[in-house]
PDB file of N, CA and C in Angstrom:
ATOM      1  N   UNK A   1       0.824  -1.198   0.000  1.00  0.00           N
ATOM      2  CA  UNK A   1       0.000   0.000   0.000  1.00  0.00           C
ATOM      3  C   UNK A   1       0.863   1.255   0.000  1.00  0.00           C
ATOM      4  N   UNK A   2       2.224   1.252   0.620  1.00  0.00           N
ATOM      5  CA  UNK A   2       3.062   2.353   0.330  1.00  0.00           C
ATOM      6  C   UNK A   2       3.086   3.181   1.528  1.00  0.00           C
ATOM      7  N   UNK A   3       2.205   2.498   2.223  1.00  0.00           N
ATOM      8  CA  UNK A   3       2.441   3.367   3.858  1.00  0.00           C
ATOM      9  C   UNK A   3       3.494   3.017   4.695  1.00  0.00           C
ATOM     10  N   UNK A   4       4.188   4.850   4.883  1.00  0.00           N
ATOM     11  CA  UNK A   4       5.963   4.416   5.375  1.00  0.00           C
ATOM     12  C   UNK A   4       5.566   4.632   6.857  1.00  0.00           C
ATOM     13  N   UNK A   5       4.545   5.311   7.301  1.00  0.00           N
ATOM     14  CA  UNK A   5       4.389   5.961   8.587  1.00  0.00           C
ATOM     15  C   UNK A   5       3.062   5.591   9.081  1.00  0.00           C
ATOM     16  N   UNK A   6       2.815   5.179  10.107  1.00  0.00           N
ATOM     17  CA  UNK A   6       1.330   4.552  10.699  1.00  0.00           C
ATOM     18  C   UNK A   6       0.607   5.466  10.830  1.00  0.00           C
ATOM     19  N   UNK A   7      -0.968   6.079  10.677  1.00  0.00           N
ATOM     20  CA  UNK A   7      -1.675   7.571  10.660  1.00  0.00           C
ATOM     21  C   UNK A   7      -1.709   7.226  11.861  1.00  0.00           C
ATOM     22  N   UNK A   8      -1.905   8.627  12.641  1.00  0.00           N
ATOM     23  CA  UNK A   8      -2.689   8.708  14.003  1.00  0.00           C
ATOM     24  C   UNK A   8      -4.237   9.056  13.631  1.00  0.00           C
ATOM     25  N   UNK A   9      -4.372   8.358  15.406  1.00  0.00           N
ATOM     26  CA  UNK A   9      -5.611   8.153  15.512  1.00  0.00           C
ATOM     27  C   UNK A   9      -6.867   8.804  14.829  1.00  0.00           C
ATOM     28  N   UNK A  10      -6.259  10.517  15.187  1.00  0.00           N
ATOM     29  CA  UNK A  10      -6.929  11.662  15.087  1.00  0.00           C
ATOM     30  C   UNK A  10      -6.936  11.478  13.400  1.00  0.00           C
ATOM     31  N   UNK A  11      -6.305  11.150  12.712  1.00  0.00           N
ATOM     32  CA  UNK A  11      -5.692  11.114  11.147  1.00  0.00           C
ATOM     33  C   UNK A  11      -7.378  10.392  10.722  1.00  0.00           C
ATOM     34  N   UNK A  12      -7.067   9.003  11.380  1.00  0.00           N
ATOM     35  CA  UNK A  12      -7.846   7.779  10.733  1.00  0.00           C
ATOM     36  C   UNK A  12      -9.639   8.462  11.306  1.00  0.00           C
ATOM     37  N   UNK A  13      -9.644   8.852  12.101  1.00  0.00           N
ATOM     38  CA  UNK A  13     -11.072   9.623  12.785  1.00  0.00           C
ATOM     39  C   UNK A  13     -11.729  11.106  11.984  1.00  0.00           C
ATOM     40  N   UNK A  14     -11.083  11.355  11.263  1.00  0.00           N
ATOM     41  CA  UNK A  14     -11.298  12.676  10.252  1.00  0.00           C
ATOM     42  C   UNK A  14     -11.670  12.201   9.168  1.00  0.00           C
ATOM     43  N   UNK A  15     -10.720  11.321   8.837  1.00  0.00           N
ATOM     44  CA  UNK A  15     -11.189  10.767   7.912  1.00  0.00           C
ATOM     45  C   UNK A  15     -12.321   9.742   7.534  1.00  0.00           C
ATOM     46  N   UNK A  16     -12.506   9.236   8.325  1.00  0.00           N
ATOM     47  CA  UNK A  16     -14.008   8.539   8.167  1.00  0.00           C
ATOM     48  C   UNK A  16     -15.291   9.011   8.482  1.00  0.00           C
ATOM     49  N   UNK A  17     -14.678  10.371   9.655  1.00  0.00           N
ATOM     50  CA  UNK A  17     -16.161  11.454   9.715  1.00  0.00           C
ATOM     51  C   UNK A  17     -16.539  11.904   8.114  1.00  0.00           C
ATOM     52  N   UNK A  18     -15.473  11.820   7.191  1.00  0.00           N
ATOM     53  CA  UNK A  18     -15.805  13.060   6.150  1.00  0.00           C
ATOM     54  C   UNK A  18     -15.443  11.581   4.986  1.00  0.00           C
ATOM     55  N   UNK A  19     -15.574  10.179   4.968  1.00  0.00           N
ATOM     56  CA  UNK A  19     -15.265   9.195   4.029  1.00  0.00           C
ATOM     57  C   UNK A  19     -17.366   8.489   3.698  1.00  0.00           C
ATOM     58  N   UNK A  20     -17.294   8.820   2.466  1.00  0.00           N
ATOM     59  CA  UNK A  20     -18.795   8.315   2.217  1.00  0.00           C
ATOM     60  C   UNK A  20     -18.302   6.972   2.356  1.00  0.00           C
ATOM     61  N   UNK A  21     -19.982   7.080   3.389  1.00  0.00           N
ATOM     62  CA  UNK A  21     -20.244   5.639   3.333  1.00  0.00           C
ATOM     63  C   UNK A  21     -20.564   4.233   2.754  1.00  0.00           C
ATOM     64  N   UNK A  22     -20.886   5.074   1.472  1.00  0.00           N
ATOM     65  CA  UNK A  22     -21.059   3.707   0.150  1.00  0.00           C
ATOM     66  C   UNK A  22     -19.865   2.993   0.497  1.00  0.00           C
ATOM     67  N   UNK A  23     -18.538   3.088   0.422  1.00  0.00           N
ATOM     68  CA  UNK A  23     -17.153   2.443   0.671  1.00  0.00           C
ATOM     69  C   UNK A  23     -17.098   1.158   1.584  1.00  0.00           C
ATOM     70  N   UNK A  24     -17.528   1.475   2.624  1.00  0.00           N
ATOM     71  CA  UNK A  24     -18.023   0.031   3.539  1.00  0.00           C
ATOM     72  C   UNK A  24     -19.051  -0.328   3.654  1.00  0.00           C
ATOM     73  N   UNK A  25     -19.794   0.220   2.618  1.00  0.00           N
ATOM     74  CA  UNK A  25     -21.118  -0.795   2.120  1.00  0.00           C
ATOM     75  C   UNK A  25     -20.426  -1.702   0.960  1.00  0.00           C
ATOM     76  N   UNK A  26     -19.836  -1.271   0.525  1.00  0.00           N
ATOM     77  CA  UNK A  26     -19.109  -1.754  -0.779  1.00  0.00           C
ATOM     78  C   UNK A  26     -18.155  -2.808  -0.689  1.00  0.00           C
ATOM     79  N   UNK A  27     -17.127  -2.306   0.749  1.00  0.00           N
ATOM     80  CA  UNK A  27     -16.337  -3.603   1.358  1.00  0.00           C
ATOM     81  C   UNK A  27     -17.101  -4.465   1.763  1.00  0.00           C
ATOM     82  N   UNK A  28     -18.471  -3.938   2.385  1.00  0.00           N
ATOM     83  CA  UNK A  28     -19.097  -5.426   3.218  1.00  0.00           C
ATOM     84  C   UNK A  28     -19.602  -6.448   2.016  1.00  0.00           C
ATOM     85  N   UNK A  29     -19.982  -5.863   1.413  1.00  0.00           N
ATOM     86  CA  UNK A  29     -20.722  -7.019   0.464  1.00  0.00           C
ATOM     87  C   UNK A  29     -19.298  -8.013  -0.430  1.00  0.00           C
ATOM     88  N   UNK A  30     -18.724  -7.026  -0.695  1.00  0.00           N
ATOM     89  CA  UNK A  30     -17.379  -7.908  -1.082  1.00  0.00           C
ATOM     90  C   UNK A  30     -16.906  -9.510  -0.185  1.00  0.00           C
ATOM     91  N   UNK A  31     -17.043  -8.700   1.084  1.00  0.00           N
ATOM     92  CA  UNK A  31     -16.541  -9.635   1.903  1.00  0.00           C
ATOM     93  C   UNK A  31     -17.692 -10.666   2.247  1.00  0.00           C
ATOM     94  N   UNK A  32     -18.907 -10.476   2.371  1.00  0.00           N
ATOM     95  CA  UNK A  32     -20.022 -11.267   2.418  1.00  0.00           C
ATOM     96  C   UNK A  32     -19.642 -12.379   1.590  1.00  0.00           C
ATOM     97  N   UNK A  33     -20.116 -11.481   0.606  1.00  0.00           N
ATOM     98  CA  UNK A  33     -19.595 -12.762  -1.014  1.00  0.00           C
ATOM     99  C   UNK A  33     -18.757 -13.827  -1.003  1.00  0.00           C
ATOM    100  N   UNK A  34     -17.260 -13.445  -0.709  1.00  0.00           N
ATOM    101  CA  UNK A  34     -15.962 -14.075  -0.673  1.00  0.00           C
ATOM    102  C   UNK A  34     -15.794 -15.376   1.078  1.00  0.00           C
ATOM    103  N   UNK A  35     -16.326 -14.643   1.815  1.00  0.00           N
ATOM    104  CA  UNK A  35     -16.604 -15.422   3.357  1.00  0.00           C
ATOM    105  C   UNK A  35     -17.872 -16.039   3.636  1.00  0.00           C
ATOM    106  N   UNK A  36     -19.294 -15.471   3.197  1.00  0.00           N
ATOM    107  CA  UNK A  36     -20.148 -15.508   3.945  1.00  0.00           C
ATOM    108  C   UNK A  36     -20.489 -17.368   4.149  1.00  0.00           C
ATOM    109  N   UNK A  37     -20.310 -18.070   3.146  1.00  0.00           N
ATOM    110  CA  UNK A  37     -20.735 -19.253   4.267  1.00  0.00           C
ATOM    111  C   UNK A  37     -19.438 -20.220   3.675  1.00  0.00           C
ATOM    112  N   UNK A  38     -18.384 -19.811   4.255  1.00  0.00           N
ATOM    113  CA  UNK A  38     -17.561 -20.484   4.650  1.00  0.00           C
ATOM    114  C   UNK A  38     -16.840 -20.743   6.051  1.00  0.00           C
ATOM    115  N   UNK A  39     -17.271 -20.243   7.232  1.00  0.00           N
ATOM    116  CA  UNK A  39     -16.537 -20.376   8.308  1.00  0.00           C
ATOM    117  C   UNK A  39     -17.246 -21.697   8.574  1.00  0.00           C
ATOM    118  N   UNK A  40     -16.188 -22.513   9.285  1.00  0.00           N
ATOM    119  CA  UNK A  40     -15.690 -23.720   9.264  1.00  0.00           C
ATOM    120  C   UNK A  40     -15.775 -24.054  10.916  1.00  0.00           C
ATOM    121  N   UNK A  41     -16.584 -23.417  12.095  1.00  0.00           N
ATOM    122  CA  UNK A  41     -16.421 -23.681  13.094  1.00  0.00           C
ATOM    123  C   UNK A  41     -17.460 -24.525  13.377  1.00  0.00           C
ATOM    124  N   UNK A  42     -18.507 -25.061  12.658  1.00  0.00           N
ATOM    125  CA  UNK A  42     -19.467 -25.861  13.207  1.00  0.00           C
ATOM    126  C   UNK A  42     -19.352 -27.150  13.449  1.00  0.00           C
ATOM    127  N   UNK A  43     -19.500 -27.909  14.600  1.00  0.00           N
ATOM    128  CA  UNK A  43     -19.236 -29.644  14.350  1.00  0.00           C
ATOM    129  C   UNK A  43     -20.865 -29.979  15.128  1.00  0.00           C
ATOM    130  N   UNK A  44     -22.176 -29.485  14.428  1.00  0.00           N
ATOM    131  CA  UNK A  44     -23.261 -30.147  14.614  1.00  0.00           C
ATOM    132  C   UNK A  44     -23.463 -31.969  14.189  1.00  0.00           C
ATOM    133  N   UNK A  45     -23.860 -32.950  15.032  1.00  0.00           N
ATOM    134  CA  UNK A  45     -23.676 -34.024  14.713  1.00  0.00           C
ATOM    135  C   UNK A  45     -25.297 -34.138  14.375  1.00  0.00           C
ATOM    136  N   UNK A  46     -26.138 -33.686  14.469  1.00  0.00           N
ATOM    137  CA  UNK A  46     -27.367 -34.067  14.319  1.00  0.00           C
ATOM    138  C   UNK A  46     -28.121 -32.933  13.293  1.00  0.00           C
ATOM    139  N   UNK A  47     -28.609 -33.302  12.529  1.00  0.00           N
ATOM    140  CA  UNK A  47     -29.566 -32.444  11.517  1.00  0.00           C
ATOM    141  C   UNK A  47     -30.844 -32.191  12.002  1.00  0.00           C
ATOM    142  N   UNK A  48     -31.057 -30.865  11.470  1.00  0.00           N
ATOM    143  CA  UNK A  48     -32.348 -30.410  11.715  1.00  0.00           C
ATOM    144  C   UNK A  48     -32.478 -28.992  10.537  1.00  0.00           C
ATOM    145  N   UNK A  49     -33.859 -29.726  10.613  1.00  0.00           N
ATOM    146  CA  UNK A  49     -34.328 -29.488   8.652  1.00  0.00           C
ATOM    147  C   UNK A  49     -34.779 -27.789   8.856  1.00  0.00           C
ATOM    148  N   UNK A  50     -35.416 -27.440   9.961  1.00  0.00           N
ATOM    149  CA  UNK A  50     -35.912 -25.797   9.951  1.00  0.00           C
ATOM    150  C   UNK A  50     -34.373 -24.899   9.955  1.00  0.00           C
ATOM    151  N   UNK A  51     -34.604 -23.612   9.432  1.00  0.00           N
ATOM    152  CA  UNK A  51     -33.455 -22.764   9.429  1.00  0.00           C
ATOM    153  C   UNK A  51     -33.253 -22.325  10.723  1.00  0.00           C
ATOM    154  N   UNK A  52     -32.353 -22.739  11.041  1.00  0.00           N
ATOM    155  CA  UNK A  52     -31.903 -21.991  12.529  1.00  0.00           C
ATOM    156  C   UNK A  52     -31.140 -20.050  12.569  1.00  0.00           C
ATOM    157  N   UNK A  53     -31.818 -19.708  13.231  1.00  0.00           N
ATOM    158  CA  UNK A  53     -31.515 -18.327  13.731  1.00  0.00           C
ATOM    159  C   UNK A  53     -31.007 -17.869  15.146  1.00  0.00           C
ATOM    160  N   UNK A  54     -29.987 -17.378  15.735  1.00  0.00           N
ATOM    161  CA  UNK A  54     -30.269 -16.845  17.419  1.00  0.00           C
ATOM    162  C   UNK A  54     -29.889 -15.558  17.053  1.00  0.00           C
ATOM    163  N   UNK A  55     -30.303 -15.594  18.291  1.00  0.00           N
ATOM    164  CA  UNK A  55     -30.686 -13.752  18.724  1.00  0.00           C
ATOM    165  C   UNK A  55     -30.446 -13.539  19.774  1.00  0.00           C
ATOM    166  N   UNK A  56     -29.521 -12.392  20.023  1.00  0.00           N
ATOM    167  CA  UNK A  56     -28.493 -11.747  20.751  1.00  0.00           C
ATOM    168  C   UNK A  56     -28.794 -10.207  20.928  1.00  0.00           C
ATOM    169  N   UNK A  57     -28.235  -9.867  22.101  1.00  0.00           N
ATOM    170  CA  UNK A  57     -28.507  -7.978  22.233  1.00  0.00           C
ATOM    171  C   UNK A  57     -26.811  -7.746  22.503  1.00  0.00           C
ATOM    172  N   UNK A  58     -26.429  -6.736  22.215  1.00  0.00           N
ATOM    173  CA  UNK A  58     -25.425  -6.194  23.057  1.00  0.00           C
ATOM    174  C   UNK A  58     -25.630  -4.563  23.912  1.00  0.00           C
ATOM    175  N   UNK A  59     -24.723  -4.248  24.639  1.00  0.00           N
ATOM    176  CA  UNK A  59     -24.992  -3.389  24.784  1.00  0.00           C
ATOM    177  C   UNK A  59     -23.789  -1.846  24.356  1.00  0.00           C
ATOM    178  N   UNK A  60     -24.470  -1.272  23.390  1.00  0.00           N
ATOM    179  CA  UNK A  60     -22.746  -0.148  22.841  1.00  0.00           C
ATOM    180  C   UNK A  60     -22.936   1.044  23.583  1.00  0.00           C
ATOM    181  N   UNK A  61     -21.968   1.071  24.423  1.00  0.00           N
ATOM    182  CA  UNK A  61     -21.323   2.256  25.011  1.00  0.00           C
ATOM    183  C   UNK A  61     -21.129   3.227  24.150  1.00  0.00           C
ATOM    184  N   UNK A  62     -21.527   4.822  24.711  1.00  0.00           N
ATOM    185  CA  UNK A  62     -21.343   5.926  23.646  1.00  0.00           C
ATOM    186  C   UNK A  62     -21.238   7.230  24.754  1.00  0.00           C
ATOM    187  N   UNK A  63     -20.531   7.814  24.008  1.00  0.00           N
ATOM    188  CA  UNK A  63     -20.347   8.965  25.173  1.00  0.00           C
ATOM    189  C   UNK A  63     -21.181  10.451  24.856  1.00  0.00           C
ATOM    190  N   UNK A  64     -21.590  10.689  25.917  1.00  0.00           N
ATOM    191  CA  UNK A  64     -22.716  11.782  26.500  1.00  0.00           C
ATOM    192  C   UNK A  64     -22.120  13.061  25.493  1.00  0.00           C
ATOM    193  N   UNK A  65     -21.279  13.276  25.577  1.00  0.00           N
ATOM    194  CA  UNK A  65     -20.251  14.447  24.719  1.00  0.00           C
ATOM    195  C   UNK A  65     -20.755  14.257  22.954  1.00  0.00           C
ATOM    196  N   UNK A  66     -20.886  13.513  23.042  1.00  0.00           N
ATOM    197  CA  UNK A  66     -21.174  13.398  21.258  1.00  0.00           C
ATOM    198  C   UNK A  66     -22.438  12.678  20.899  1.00  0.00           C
ATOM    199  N   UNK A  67     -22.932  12.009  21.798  1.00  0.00           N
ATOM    200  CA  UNK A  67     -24.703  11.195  21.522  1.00  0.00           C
ATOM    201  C   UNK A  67     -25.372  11.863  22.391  1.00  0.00           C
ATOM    202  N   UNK A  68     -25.753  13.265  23.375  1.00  0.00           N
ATOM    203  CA  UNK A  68     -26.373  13.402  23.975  1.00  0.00           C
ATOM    204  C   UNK A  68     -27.874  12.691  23.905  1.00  0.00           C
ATOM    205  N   UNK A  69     -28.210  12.566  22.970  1.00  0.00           N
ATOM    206  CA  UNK A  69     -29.540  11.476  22.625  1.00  0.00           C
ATOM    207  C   UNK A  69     -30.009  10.663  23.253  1.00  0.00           C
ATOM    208  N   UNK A  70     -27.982   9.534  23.650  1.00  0.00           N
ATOM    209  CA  UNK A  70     -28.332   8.593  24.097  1.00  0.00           C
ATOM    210  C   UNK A  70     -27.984   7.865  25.468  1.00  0.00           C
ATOM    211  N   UNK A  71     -29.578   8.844  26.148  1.00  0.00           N
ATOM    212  CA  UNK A  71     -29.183   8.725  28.046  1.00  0.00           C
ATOM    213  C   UNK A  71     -29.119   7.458  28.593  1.00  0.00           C
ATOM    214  N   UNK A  72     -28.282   7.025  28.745  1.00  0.00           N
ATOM    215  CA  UNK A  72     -28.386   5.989  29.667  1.00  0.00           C
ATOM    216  C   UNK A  72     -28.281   5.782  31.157  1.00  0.00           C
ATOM    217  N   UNK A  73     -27.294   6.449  31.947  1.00  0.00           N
ATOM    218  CA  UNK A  73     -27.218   7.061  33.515  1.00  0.00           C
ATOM    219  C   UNK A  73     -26.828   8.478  33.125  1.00  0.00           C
ATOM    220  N   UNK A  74     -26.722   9.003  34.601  1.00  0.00           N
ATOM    221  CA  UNK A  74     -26.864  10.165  34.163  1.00  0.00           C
ATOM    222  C   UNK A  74     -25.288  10.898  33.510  1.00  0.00           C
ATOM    223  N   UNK A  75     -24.110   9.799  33.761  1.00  0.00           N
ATOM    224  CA  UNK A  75     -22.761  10.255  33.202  1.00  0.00           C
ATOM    225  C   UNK A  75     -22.558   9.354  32.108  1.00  0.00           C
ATOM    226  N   UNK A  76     -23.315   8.355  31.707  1.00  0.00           N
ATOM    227  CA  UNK A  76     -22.846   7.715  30.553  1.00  0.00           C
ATOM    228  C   UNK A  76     -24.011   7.100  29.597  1.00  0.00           C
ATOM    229  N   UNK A  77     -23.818   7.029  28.334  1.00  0.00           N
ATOM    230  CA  UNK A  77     -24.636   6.568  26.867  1.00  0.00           C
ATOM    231  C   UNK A  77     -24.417   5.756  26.163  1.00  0.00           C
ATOM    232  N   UNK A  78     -25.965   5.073  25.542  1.00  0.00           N
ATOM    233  CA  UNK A  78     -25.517   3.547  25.174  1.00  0.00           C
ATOM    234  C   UNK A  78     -27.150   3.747  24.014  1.00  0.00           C
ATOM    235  N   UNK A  79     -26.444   2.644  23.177  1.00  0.00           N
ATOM    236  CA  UNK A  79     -27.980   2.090  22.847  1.00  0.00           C
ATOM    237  C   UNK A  79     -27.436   0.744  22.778  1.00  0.00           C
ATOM    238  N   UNK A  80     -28.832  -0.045  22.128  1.00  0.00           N
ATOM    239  CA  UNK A  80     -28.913  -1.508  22.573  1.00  0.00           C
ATOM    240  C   UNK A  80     -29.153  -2.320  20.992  1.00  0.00           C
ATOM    241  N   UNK A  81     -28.177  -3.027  20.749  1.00  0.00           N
ATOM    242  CA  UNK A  81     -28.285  -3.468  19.402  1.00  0.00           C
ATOM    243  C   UNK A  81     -28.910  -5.121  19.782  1.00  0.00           C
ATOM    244  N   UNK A  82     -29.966  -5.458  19.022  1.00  0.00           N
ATOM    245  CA  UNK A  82     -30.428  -6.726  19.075  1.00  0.00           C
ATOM    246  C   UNK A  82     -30.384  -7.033  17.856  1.00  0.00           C
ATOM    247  N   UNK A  83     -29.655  -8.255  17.472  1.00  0.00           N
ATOM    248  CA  UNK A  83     -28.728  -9.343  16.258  1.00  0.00           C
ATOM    249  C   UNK A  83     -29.645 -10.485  16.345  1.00  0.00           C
ATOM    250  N   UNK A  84     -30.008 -10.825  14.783  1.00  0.00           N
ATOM    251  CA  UNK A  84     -30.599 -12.316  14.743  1.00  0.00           C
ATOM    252  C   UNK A  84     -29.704 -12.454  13.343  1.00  0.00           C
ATOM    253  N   UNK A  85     -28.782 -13.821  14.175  1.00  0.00           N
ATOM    254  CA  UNK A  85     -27.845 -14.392  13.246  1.00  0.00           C
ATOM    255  C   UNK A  85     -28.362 -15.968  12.791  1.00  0.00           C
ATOM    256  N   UNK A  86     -27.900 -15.572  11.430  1.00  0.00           N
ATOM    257  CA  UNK A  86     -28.094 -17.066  10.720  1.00  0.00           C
ATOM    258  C   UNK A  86     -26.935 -17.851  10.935  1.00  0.00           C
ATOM    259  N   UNK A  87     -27.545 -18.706  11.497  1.00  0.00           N
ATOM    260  CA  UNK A  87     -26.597 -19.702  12.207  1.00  0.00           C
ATOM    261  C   UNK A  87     -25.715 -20.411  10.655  1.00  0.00           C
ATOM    262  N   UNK A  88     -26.526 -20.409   9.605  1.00  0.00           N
ATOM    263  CA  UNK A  88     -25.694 -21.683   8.227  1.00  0.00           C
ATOM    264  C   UNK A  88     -24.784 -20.152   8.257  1.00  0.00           C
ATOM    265  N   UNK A  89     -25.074 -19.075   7.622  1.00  0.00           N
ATOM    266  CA  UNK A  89     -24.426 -17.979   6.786  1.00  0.00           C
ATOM    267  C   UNK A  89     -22.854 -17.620   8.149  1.00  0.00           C
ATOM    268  N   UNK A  90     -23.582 -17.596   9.494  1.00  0.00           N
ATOM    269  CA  UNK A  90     -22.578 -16.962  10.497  1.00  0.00           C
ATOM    270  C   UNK A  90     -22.702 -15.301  10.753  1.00  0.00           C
ATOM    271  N   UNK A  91     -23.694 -14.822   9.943  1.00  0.00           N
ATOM    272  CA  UNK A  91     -23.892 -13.617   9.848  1.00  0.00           C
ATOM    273  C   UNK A  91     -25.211 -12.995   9.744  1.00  0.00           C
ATOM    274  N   UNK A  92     -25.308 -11.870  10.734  1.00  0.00           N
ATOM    275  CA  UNK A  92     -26.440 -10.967  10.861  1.00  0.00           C
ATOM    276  C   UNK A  92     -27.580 -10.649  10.143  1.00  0.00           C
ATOM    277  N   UNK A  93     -28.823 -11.710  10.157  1.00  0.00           N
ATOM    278  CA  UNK A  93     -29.669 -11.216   9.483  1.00  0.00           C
ATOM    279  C   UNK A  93     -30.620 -10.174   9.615  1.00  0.00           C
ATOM    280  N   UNK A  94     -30.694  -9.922  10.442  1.00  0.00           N
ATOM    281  CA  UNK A  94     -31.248  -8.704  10.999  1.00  0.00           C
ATOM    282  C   UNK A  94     -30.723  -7.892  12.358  1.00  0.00           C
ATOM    283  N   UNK A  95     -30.726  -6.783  12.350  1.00  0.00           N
ATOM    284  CA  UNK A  95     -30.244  -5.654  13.617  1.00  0.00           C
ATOM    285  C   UNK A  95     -31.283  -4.531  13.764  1.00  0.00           C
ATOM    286  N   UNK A  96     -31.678  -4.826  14.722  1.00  0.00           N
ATOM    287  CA  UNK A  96     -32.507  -3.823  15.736  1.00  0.00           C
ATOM    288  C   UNK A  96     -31.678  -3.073  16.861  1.00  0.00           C
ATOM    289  N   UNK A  97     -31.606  -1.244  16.082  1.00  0.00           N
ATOM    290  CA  UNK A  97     -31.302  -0.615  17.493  1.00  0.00           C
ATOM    291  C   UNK A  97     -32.307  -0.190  18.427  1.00  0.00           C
ATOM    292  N   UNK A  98     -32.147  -0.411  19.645  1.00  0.00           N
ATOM    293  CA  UNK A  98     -33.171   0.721  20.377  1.00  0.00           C
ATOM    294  C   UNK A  98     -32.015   1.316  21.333  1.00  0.00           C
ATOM    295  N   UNK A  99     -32.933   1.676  22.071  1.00  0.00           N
ATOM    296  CA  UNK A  99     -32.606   2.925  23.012  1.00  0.00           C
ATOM    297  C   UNK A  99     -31.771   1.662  24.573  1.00  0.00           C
ATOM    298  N   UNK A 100     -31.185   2.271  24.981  1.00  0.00           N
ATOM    299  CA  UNK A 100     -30.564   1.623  26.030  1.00  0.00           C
ATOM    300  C   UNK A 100     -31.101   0.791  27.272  1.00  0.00           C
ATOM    301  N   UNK A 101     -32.318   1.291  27.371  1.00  0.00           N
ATOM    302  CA  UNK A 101     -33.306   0.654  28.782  1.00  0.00           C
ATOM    303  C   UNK A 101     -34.488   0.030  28.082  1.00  0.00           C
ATOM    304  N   UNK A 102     -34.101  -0.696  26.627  1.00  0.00           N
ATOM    305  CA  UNK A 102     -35.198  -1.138  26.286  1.00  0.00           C
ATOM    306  C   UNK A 102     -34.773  -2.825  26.506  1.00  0.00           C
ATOM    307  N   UNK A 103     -35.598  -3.511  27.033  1.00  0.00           N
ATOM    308  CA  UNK A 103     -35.614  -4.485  27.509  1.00  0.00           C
ATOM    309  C   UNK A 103     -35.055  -5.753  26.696  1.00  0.00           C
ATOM    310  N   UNK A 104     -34.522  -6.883  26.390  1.00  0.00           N
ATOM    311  CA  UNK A 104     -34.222  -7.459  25.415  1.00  0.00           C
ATOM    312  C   UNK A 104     -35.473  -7.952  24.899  1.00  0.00           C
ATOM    313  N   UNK A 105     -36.738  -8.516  26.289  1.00  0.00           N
ATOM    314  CA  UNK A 105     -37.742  -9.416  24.663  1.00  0.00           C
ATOM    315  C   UNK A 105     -38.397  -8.459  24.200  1.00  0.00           C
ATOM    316  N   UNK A 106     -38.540  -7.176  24.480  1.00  0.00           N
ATOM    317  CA  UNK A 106     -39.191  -6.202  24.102  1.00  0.00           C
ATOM    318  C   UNK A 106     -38.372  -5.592  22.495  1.00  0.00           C
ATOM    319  N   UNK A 107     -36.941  -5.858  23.032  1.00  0.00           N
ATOM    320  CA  UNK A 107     -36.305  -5.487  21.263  1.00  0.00           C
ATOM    321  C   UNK A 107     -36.464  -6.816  20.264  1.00  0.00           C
ATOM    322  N   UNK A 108     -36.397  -7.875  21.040  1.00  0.00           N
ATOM    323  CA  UNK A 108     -36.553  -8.750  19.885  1.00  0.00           C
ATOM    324  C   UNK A 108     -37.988  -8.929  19.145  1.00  0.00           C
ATOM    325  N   UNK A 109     -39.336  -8.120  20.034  1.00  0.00           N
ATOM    326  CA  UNK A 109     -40.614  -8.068  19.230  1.00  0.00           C
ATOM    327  C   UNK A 109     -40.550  -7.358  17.575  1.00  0.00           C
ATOM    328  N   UNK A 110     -39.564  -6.787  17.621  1.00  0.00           N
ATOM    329  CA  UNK A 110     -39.673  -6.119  16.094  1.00  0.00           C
ATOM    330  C   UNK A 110     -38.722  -6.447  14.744  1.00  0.00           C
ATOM    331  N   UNK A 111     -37.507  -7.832  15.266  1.00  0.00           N
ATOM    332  CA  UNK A 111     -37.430  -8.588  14.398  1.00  0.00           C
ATOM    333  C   UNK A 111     -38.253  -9.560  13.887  1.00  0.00           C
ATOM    334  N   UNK A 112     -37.919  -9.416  12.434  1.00  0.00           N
ATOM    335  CA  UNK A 112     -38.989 -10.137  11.893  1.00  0.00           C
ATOM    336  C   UNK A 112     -38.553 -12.144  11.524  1.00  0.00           C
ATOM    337  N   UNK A 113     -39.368 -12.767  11.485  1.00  0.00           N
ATOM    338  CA  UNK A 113     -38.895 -13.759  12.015  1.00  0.00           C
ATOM    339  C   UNK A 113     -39.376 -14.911  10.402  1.00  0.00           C
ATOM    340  N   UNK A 114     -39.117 -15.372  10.115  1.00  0.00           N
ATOM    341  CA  UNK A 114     -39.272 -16.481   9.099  1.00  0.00           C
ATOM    342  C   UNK A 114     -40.366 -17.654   9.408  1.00  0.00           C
ATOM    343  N   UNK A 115     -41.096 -18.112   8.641  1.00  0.00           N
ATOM    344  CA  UNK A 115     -42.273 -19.135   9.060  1.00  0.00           C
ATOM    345  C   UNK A 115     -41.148 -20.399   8.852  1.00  0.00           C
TER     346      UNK A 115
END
């Protein structure tokens, strides 16, 4: 790539405030394509014919200084990402953000779910 000197932080953070985002829409699907159902960690011994999905929340830390939006106590900010991963693919079929004090089965009511 020709890089003699590592950017700082502040370097790499300017630049992605002001880098359109098509670009890592553009990497993700690349990489979807090239990875998406090849990871190799499964050793299921038993079959089962329905598509399997789980569903996960995390919780992302964000600071009061730049998300005021997103109150979570009164010194620190979060929202709450709820993930339903396809277990064959290994990857996120759906993401629900809410707000930080929203409950997990309450975020998972608005993924949508497959018959």
């Amino acid at each position: 790539m020709g890089i003699t000197k590592v950017p700082s932080k502040s370097s790499v953070s300017y630049q992605n405030k002001h880098r359109d985002h098509n670009l890592f829409k553009d990497y993700y699907f690349c990489l979807l394509e090239s990875l998406g159902q090849q990871a190799g960690f499964k050793q299921v011994k038993f079959r089962i014919k329905s598509k399997i999905f789980l569903l996960d929340s995390t919780t992302i830390s964000l600071g009061l200084s730049l998300f005021d939006w997103a109150k979570y106590k009164t010194a620190k900010g979060a929202v709450k990402m709820h993930t339903l991963l396809d277990y064959d693919g290994n990857l996120p079929a759906y993401v629900n953000i809410t707000n930080s004090k929203t409950a997990d089965n309450r975020g998972a009511y608005k993924v949508p779910l497959v018959k």
